[in-house]
Protein backbone atom coordinates (compact mmCIF):
# COMPACT_ATOMS: atom_id res chain seq x y z
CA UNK A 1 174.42 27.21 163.55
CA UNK A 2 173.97 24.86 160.36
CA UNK A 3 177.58 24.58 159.75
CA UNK A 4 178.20 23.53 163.69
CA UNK A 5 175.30 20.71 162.88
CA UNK A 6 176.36 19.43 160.15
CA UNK A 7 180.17 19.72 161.72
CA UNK A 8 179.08 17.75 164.43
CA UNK A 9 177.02 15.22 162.39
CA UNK A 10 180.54 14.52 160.48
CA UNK A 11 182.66 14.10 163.32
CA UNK A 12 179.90 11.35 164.87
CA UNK A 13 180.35 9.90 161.25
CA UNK A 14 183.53 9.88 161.47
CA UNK A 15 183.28 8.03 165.27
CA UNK A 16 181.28 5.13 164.52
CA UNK A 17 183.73 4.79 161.04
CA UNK A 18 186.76 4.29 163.30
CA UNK A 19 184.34 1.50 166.15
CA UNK A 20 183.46 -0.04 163.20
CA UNK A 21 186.98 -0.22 161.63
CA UNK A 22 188.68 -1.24 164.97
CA UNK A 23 185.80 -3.85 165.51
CA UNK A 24 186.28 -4.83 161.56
CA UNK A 25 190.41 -5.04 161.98
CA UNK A 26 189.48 -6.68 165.53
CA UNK A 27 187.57 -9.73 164.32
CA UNK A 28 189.99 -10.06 161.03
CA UNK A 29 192.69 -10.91 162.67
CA UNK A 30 190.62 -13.51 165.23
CA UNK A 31 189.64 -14.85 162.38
CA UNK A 32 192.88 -15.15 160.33
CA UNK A 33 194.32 -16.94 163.70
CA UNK A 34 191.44 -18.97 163.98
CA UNK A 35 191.83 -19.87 159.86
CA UNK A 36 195.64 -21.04 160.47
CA UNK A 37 195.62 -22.99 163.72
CA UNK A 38 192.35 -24.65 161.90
CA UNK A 39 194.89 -25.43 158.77
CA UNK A 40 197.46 -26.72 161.42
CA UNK A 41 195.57 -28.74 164.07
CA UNK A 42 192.52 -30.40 161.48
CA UNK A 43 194.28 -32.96 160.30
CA UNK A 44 195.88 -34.16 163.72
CA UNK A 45 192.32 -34.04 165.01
CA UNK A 46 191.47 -37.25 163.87
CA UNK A 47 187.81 -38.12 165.19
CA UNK A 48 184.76 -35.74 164.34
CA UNK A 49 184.12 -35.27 168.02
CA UNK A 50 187.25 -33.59 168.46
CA UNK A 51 187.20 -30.87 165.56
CA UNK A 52 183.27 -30.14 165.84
CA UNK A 53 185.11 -29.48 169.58
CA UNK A 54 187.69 -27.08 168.11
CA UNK A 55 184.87 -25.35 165.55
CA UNK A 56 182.62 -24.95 168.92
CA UNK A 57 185.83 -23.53 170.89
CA UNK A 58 186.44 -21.10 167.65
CA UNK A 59 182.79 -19.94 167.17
CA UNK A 60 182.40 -18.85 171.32
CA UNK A 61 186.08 -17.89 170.73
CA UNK A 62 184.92 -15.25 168.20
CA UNK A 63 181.85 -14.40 170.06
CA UNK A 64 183.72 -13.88 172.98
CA UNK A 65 186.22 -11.25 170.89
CA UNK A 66 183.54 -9.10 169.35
CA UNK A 67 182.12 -8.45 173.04
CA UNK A 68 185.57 -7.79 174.00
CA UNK A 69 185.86 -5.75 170.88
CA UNK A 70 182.52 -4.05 170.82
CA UNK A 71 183.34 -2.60 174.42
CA UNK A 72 187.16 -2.18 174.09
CA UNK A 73 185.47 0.38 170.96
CA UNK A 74 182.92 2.03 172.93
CA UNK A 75 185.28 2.67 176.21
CA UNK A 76 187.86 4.21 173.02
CA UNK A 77 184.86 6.02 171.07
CA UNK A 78 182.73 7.58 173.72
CA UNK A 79 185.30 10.07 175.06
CA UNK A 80 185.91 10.86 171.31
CA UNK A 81 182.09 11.12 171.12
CA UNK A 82 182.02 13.65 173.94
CA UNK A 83 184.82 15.69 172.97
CA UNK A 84 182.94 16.07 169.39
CA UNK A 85 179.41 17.08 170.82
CA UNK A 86 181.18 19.26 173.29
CA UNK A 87 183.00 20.96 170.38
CA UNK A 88 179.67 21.16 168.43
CA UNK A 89 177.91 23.20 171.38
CA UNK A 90 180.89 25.06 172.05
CA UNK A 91 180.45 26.34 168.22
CA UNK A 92 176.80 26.68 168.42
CA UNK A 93 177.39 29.46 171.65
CA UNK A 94 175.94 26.45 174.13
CA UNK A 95 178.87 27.27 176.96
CA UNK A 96 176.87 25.18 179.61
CA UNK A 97 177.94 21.60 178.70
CA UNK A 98 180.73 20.11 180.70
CA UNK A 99 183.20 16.93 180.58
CA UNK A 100 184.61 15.54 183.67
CA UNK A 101 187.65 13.23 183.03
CA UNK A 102 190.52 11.92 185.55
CA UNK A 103 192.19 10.28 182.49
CA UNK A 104 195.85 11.42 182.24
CA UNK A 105 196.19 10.26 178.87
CA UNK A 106 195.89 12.85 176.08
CA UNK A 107 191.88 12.63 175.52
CA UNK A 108 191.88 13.48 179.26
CA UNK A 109 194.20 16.24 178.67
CA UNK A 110 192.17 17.63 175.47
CA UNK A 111 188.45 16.84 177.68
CA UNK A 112 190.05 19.23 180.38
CA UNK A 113 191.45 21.83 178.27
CA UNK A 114 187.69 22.09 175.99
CA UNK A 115 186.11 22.36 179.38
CA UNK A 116 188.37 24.99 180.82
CA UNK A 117 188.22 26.98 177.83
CA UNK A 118 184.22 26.43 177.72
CA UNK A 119 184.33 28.28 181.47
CA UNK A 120 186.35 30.70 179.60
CA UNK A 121 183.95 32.09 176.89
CA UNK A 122 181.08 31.47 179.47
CA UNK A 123 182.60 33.87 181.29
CA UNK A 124 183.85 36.52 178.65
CA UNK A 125 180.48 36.12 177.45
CA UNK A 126 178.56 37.17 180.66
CA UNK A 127 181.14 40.25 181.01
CA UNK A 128 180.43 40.99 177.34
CA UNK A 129 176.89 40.90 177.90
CA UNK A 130 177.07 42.95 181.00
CA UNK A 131 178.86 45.59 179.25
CA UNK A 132 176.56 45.79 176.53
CA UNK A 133 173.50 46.38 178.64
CA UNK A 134 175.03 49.05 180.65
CA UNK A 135 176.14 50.82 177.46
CA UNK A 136 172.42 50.06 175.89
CA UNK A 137 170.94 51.90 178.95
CA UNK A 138 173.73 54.75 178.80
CA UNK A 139 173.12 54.96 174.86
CA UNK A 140 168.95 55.19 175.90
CA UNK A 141 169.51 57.52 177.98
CA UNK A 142 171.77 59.81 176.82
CA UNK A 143 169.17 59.57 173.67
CA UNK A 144 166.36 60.80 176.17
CA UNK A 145 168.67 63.81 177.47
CA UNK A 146 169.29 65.09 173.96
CA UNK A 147 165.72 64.87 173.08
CA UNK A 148 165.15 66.63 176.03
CA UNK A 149 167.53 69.32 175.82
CA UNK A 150 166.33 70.08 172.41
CA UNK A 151 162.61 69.66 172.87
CA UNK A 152 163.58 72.41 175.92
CA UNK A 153 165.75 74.92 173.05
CA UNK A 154 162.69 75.09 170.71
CA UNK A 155 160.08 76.11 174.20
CA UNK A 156 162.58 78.48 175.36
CA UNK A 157 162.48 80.22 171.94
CA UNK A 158 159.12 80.32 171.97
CA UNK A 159 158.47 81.13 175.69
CA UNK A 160 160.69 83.92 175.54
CA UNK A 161 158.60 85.76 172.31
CA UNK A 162 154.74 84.53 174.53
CA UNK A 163 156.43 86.04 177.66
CA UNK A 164 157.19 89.39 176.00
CA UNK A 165 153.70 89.41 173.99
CA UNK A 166 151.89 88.37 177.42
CA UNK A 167 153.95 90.67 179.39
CA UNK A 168 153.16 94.08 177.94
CA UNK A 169 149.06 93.92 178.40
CA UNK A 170 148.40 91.67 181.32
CA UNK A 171 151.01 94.88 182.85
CA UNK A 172 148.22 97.04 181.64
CA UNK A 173 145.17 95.43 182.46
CA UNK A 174 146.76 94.83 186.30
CA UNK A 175 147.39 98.61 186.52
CA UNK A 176 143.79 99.78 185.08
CA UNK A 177 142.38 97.33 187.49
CA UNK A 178 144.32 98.98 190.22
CA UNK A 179 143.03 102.44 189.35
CA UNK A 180 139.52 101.10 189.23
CA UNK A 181 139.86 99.90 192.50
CA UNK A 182 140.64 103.54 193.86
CA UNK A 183 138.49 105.17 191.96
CA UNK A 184 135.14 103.32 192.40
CA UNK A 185 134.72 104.35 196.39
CA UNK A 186 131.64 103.21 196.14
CA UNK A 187 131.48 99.84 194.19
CA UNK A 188 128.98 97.50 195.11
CA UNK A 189 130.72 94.18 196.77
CA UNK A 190 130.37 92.32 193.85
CA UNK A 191 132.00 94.95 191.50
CA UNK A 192 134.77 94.59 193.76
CA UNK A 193 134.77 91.48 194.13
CA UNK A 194 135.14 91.14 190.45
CA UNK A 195 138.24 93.62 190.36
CA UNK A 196 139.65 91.52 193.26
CA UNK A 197 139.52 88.67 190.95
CA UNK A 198 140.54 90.31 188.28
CA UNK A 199 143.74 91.45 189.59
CA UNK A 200 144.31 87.76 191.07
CA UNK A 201 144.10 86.03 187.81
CA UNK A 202 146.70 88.97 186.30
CA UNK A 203 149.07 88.64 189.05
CA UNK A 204 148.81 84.33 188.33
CA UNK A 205 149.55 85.39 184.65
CA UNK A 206 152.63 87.48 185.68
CA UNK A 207 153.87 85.00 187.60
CA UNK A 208 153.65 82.32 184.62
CA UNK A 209 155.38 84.80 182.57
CA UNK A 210 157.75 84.90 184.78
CA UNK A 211 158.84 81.51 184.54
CA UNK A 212 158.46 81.93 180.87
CA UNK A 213 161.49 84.17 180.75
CA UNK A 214 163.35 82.49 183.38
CA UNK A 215 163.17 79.66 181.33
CA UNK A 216 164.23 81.35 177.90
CA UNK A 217 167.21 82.41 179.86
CA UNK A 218 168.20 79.24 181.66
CA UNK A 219 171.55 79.36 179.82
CA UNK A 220 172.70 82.55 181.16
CA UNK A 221 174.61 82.56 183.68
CA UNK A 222 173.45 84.10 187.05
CA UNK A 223 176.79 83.63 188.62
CA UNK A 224 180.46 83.01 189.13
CA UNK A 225 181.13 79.22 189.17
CA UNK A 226 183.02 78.46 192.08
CA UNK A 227 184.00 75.15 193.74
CA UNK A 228 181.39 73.68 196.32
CA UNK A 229 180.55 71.56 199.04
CA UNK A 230 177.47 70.00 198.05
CA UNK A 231 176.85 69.11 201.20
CA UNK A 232 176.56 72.68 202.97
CA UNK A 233 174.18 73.38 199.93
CA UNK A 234 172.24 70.90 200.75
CA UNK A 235 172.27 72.06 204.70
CA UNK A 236 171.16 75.56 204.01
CA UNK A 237 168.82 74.78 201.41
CA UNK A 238 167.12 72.36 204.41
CA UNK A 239 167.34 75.36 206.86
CA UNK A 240 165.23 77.78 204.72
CA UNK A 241 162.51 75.60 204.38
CA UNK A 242 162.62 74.58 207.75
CA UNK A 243 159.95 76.71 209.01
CA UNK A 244 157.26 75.39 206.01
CA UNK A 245 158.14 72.50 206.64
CA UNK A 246 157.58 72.30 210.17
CA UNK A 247 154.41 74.05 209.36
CA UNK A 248 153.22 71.32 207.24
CA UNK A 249 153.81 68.42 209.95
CA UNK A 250 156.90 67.57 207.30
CA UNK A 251 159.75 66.04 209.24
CA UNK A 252 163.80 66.48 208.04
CA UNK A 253 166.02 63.70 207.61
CA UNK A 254 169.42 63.87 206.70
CA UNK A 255 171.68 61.24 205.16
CA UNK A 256 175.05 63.39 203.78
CA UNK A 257 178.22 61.45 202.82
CA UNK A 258 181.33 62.61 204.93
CA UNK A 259 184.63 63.28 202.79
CA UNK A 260 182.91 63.78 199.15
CA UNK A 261 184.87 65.71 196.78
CA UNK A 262 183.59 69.31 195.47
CA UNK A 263 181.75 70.40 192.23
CA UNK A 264 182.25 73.28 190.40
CA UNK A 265 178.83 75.70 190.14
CA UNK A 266 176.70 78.39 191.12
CA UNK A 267 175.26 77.56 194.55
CA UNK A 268 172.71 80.21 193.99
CA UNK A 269 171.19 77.96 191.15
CA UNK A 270 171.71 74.79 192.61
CA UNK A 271 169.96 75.93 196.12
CA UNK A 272 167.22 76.87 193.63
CA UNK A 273 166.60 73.12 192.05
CA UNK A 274 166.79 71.86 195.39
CA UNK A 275 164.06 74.12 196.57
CA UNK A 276 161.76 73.58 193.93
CA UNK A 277 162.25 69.77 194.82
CA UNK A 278 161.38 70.51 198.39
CA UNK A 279 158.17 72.13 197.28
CA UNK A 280 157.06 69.75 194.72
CA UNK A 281 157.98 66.64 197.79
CA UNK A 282 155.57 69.56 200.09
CA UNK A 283 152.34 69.33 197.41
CA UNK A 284 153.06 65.72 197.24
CA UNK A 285 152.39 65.14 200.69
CA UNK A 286 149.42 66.82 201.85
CA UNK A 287 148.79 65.14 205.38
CA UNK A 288 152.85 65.85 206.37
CA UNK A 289 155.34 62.79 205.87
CA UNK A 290 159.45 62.74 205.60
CA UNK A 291 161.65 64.27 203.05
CA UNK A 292 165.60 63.10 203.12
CA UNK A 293 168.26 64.95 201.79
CA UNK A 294 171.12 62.70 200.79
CA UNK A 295 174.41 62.96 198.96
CA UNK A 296 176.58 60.43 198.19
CA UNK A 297 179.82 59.90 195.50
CA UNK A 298 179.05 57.92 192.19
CA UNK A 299 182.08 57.41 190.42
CA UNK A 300 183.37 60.84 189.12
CA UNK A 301 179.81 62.67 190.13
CA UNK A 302 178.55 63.37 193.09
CA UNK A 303 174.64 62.93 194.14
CA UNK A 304 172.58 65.02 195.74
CA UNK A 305 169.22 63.70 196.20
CA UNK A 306 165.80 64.53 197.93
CA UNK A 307 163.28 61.68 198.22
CA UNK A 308 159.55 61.86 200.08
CA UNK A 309 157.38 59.96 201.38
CA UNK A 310 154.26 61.09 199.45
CA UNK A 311 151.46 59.80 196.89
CA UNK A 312 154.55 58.38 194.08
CA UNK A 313 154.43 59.20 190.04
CA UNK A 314 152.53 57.17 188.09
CA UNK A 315 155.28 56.03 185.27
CA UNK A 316 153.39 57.42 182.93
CA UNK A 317 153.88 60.56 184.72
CA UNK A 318 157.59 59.90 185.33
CA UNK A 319 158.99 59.30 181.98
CA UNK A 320 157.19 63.15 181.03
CA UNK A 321 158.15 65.16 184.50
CA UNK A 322 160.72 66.93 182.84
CA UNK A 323 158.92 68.12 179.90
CA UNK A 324 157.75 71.83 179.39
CA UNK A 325 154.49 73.14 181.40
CA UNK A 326 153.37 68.82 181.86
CA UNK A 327 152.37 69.30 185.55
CA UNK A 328 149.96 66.98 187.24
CA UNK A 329 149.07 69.08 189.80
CA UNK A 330 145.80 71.08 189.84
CA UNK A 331 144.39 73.62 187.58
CA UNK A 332 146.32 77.15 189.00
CA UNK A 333 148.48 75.26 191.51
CA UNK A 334 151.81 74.59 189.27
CA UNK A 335 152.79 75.95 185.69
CA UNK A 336 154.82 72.99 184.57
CA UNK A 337 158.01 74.64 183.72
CA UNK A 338 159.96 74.00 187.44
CA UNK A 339 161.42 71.13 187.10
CA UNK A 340 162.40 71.85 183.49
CA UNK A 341 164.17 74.59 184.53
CA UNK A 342 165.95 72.79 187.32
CA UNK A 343 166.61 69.76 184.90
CA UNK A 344 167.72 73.40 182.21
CA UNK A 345 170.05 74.62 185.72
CA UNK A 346 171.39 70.79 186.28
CA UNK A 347 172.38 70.50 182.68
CA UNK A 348 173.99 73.78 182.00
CA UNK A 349 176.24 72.32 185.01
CA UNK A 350 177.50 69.42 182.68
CA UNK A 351 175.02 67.01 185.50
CA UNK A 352 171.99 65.12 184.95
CA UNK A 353 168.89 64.84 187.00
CA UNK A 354 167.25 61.48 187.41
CA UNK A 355 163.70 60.66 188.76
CA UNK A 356 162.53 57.59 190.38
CA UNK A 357 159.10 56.51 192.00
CA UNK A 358 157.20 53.80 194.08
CA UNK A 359 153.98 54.96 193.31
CA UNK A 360 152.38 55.29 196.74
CA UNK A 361 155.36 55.37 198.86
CA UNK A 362 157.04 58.36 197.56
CA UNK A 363 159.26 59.80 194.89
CA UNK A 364 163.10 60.60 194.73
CA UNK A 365 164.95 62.95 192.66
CA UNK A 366 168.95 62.51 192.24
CA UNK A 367 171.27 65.68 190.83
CA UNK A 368 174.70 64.24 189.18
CA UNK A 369 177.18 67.01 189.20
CA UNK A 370 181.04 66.31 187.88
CA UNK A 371 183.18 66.01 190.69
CA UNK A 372 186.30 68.43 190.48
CA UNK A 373 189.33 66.72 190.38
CA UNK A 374 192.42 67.33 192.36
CA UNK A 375 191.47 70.34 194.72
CA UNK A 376 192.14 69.75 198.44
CA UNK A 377 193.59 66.29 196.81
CA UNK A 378 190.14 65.63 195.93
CA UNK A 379 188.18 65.83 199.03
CA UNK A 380 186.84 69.12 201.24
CA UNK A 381 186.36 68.91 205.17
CA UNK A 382 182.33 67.18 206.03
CA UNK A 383 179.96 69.80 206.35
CA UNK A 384 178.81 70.56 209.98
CA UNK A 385 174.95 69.41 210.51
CA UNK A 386 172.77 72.48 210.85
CA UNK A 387 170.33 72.60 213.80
């Protein structure tokens, strides 16, 4: 930036130089006329009237050429002056500045081609700039997926050991408490009561462990990989929760892209993210409301996506709902490890799972599987809408 200043302080330098040396050369040779016809004509100019005459017509004579001279200079300078501040910005990275000229001489032609070339690097500079924020927010988040993935290895080493540990004597304890049950015929109410409660909170602990170990094993496969239509996924996983959904004054929408191209997975697992979406989009919208299920083609991926209508995520909810057993549901009504385990499922799929919120107006959650290319020349027959 200091060398384009002082750049462009030289070449205004070296401007008003050049006026100044036309004007100088301008006036010198008025002068050197004036000087010889003086020489000539004084002596034939025989009364004093008549030369202080002449010396009157010489002095407005020379006042009348340094005007001339003085704007003759600035019409020749200013372009030159343009072109140099132009040339300045243009090296400072200010790309706004513009010169309109309709001269066909070469200043014209040089104003023209500075100005088309300053549209140029405006331009390639926009497109540059463009392309580095999309690959800053593919860099940030790729950055968030590999945190994730490995904050997710270290749980599911350690969930897998708890599970085992956990396992083995809440088993125990459930099956004592079961015997007690049978035995004590004649417990008081509250004694059974008590055993009724016990064997509740043992059953909630098996059912955390469960997840535990379903989510040390995300990796292994539960299935052949076959090719899919996402959409018929998406259609049968909206047909098995029909029923709660109805129950729950939830109503169905459907918004599936005809003609998308296949993915290669286990529908099994992928059914299984969906429905814990479903049921997270159910808790999320305790009066009823609407959940969509939408798919459309991004690119090389295809989308899959279920949004609600419910309360929204806070974002300082959003930016943790994939992490390990963070749930901000009540105590006892979620163990924090679904979607982790369907953000586990989506990855082991080579996808991504994205999450997006208006808090108050509802939440959507987008799956981005790899589209397989050329089968069926890269497009399967629409999926028939389920009833």
């Amino acid at each position: 930036m200091e060398n384009c200043r002082v750049g462009h302080e030289d070449c205004t330098r070296t401007a008003v130089n050049l006026s100044l040396k036309i004007s100088l050369g301008v006036c010198g040779v008025v002068l050197t006329i004036l000087a010889v016809g003086n020489w000539i004509l004084w002596d034939k100019l025989g009364s004093w009237e008549l030369r202080r005459d002449h010396l009157l017509l010489d002095l407005w004579t020379m006042v009348g050429v340094a005007f001339a001279g003085y704007f003759v200079v600035r019409r020749l300078t200013r372009p030159l002056m343009e072109l140099t501040e132009l040339a300045a910005q243009l090296g400072a990275g200010q790309l706004e500045r513009r010169i309109r000229s309709d001269e066909s001489d070469e200043i014209g032609q040089l104003s023209r081609a500075l100005d088309d070339m300053s549209r140029s690097l405006q331009s390639a500079r926009g497109d540059l700039e463009e392309q580095v924020a999309i690959r800053t927010e593919e860099l940030r988040k790729s950055q968030v997926q590999l945190l994730q993935a490995a904050r997710m290895a270290a749980v599911g080493e350690l969930a897998a050991g708890v599970a085992h540990e956990i396992n083995n004597p809440a088993g125990i304890i459930l099956m004592r408490a079961g015997q007690l049950v049978q035995s004590l015929t004649d417990a008081t109410p509250e004694a059974a009561e008590d055993l009724d409660a016990i064997q509740r909170q043992v059953d909630k602990i098996q059912r955390i462990v469960t997840a535990l170990l379903t989510f040390s094993r995300r990796a292994e496969s539960a299935g052949e990989m076959t090719v899919l239509d996402v959409n018929q996924v998406v259609l049968r996983t909206a047909q098995l929760m029909d029923g709660l959904l109805r129950s729950r004054h939830v109503e169905i929408e459907r918004s599936l892209a005809a003609d998308l191209p296949p993915v290669r997975a286990e529908g099994a697992r992928i059914e299984q993210v969906l429905l814990n979406l479903v049921n997270n989009a159910i808790d999320a919208m305790p009066e009823g409301g609407r959940i969509t299920f939408g798919s459309a083609c991004q690119g090389d991926r295809v989308a899959i996506y279920v949004a609600d209508t419910g309360s929204g995520i806070d974002q300082e909810h959003l930016d943790r709902v994939f992490d390990p057993f963070y749930t901000t549901k009540d105590p006892g009504q979620g163990t924090g490890l679904g979607l982790t385990i369907s953000f586990a499922i989506v990855e082991q799929h080579g996808g991504a799972i994205e999450a997006s919120s208006d808090p108050g107006k509802g939440s959507r959650f987008t799956l981005l599987l790899p589209a397989v290319k050329n089968s069926h020349n890269g497009r399967i027959p629409e999926a028939p809408d389920v009833e």
